[in-house]
Protein backbone atom coordinates (compact mmCIF):
# COMPACT_ATOMS: atom_id res chain seq x y z
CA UNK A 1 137.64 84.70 122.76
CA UNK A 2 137.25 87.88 120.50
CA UNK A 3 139.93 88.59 118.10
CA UNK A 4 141.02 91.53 116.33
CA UNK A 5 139.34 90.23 113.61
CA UNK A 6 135.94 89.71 114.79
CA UNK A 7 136.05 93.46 116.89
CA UNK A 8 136.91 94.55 112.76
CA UNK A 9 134.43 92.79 111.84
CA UNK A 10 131.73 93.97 114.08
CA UNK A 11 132.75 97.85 113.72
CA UNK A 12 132.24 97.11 110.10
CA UNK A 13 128.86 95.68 110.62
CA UNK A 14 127.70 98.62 112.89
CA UNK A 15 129.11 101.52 110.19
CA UNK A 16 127.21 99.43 107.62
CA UNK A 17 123.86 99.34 110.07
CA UNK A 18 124.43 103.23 110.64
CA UNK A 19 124.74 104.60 107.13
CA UNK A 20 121.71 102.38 106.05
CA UNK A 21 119.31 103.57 108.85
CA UNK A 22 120.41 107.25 108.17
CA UNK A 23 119.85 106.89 104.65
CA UNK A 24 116.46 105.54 105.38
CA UNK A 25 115.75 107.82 107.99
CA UNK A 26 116.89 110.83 105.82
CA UNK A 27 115.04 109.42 102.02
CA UNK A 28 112.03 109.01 104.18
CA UNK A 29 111.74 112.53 105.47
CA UNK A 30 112.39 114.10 102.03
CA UNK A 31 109.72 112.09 100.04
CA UNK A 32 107.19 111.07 103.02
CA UNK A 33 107.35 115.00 104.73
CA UNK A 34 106.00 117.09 101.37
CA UNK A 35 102.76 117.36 101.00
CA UNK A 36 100.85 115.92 97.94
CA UNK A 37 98.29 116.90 95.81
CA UNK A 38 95.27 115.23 96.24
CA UNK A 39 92.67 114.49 93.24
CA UNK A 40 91.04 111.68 93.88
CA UNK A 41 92.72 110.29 97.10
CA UNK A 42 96.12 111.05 99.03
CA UNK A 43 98.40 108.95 101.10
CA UNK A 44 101.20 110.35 103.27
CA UNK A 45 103.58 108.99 106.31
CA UNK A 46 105.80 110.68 108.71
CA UNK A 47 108.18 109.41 111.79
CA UNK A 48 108.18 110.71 114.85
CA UNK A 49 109.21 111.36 117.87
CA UNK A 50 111.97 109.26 119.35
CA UNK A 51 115.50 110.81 119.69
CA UNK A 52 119.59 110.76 118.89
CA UNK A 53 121.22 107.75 119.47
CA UNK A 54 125.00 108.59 119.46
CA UNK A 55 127.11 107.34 116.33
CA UNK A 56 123.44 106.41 114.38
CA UNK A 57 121.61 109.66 114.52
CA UNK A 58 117.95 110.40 114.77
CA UNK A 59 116.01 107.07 115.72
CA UNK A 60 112.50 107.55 115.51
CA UNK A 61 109.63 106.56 118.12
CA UNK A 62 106.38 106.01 115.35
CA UNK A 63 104.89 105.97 112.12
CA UNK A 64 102.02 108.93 111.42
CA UNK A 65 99.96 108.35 108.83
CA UNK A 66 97.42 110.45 106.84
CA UNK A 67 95.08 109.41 103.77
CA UNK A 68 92.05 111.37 102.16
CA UNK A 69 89.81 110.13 99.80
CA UNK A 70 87.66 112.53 97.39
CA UNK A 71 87.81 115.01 94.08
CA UNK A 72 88.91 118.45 94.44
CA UNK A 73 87.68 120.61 97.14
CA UNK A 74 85.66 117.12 98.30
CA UNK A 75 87.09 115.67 100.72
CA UNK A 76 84.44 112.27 101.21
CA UNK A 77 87.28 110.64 103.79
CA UNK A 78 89.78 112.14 105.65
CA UNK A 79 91.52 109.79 107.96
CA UNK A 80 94.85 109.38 110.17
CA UNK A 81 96.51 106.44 112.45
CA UNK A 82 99.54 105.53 114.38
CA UNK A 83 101.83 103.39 115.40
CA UNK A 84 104.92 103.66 117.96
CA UNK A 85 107.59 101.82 119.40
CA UNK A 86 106.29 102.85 122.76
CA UNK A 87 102.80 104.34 124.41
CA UNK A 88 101.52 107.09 123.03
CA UNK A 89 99.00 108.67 126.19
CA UNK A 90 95.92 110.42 125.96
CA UNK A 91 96.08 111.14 122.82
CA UNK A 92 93.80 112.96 119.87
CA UNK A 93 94.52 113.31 116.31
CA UNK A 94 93.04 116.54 114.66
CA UNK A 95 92.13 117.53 111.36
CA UNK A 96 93.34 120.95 110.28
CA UNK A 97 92.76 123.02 107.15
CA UNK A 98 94.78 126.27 105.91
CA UNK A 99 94.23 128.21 102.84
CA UNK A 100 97.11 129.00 100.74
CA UNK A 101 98.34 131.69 102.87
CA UNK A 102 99.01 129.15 105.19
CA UNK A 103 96.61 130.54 107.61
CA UNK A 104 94.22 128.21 109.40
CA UNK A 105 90.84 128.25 108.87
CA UNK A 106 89.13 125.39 110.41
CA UNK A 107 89.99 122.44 113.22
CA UNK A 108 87.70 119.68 113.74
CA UNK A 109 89.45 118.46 116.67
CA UNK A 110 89.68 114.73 117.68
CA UNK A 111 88.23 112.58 120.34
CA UNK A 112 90.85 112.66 123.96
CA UNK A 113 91.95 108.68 124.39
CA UNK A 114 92.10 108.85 127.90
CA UNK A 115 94.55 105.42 128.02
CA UNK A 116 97.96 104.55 126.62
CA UNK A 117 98.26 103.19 123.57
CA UNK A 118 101.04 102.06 120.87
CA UNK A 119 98.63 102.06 118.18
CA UNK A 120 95.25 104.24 117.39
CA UNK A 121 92.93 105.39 114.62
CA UNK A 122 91.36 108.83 114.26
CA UNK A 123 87.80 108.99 113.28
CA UNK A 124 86.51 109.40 109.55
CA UNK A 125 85.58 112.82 108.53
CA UNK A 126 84.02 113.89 105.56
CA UNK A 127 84.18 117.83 104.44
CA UNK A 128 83.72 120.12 101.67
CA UNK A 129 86.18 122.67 101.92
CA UNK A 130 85.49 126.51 101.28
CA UNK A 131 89.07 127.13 99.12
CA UNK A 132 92.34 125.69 97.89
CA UNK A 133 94.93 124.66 100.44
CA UNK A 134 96.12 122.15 103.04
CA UNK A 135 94.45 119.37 105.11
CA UNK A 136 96.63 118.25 107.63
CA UNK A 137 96.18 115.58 110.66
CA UNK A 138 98.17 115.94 113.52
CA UNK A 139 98.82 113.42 116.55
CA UNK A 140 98.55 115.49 119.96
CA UNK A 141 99.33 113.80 123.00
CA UNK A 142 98.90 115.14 127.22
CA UNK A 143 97.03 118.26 124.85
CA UNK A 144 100.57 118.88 122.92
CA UNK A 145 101.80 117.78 119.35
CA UNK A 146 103.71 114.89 119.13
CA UNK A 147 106.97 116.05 117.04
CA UNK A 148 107.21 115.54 113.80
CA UNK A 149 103.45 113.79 113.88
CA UNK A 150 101.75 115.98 111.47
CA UNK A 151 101.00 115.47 108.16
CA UNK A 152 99.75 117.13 104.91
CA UNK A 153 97.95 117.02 101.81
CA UNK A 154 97.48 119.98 99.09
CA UNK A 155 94.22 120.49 98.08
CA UNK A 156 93.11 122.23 94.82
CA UNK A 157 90.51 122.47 92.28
């Protein structure tokens, strides 16, 4: 038999559980979301996807992630992966690179996955890049982006 203590108890338990997932969920997406410089290699992480859950807040679906390897305008490894709490189908992640106008200049676009998965790896590319700017990977899935599944690294010099 519950008492008034133990339904206290509980609600106290949940608050606690709510404030430390939002403070996760928000310290995550201010230091994992910027980009980074990148001068010898780069490693970034975003969540994604999944939705509001009423009293928490935004409960994400994934984990995008995005690392290059090289030296200034060299980029010898430029590589992305996933993983989500559910399938992610037919699927691609693409490579994208803007100048610092933020204007794309080049898309090497990924391999279609033609399955569901809840995990995947993009190919390695390897690219020297024409100017200064950003190098982003993104997760598309059914030929759309996944939201919030894009990530990106600054590139200089």
């Amino acid at each position: 038999m519950r008492t008034a203590a133990h339904t206290t108890k509980a609600a106290a338990a949940i608050g606690a559980v709510r404030r430390t997932l939002t403070s996760a969920v928000v310290v995550a997406a201010l230091i994992l979301a910027a980009p980074m410089q990148a001068h010898a290699s780069a490693y970034g992480a975003v969540l994604f996807g999944g939705g509001d859950l009423p009293g928490v807040g935004w409960i994400p679906n994934g984990k995008f992630e995005h690392k290059i390897t090289g030296s200034g305008l060299r980029i010898d490894r430029d590589h992305a992966r996933f993983d989500a709490i559910g399938t992610v189908c037919r699927w691609r992640i693409d490579f994208l690179y803007y100048d610092t106008n933020g204007s794309r200049y080049y898309t090497s676009y990924g391999p279609l996955h033609t399955g569901c998965n809840v995990w995947g790896n993009s190919r390695d590319i390897s690219v020297t890049l024409p100017k200064e700017g950003l190098a982003c990977a993104k997760l598309i899935s059914y030929g759309k982006p996944v939201p919030r599944a894009k990530q990106c690294h600054s590139i200089h010099r």
